[in-house]
Protein backbone atom coordinates (compact mmCIF):
# COMPACT_ATOMS: atom_id res chain seq x y z
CA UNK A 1 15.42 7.01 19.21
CA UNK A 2 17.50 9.70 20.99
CA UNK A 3 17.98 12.93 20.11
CA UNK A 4 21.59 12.59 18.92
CA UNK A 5 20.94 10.06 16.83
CA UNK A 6 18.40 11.72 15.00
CA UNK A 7 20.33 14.50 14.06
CA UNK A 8 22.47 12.37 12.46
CA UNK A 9 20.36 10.33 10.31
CA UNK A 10 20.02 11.47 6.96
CA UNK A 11 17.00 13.99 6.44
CA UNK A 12 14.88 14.02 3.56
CA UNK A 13 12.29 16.89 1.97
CA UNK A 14 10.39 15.44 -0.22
CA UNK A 15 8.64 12.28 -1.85
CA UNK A 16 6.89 10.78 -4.50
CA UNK A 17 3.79 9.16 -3.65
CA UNK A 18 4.32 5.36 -4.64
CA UNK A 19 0.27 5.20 -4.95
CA UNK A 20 -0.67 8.43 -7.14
CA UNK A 21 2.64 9.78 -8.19
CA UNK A 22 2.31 12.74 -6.48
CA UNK A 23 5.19 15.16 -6.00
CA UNK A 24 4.78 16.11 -1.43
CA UNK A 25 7.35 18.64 -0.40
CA UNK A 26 7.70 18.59 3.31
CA UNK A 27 9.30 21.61 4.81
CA UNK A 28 9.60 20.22 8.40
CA UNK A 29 11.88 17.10 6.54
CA UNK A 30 11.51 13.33 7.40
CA UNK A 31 13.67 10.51 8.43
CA UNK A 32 13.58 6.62 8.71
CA UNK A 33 10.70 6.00 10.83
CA UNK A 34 8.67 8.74 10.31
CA UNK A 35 5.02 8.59 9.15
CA UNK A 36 4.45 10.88 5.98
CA UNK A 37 0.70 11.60 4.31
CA UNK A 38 0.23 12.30 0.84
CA UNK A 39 -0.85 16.06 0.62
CA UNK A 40 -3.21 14.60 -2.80
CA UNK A 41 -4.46 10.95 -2.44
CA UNK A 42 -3.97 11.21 1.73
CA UNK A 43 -2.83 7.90 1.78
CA UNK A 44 0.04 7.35 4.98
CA UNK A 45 3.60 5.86 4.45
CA UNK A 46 6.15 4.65 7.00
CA UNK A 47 9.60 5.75 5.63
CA UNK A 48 12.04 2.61 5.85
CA UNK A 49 15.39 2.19 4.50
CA UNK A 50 16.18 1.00 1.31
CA UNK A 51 19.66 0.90 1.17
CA UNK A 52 22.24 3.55 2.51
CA UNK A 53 21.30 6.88 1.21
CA UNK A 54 17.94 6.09 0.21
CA UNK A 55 14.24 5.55 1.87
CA UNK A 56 10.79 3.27 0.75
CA UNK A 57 7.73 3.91 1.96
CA UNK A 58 5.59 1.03 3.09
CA UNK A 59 1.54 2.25 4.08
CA UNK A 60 1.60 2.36 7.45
C-alpha cells in the first residue's frame, strides 16, 4: 500500500478484544491491514473491514 493511500484510510485508536473483552488503546493508531496484539490475553488480530466506517478483527 502506498503512502498516500494510507493517509487516507480511516485511522483507528482503539479496540475491544473479540476474545477477552479487553479495552487496548493504541497510541500509534491502526488501519485495515494492520496486525494489532491484545495488551491482556496477547492474542493477534488482523484488522479487516467490516463495512465503511468500521473494522473486524480476524486472528491472524
Amino acid at each position: 500500500m502506498t503512502q498516500d493511500r494510507k493517509k487516507k484510510e480511516k485511522e483507528w485508536v482503539e479496540f475491544e478484544c473479540p476474545d477477552c473483552d479487553a479495552h487496548n488503546p493504541w497510541s500509534d493508531g491502526f488501519t485495515l491491514g494492520d496486525v494489532v496484539v491484545c495488551m491482556f490475553c496477547g492474542t493477534p488480530f488482523l484488522v479487516k473491514r467490516d463495512g465503511e466506517e468500521n473494522f473486524r478483527l480476524v486472528r491472524d
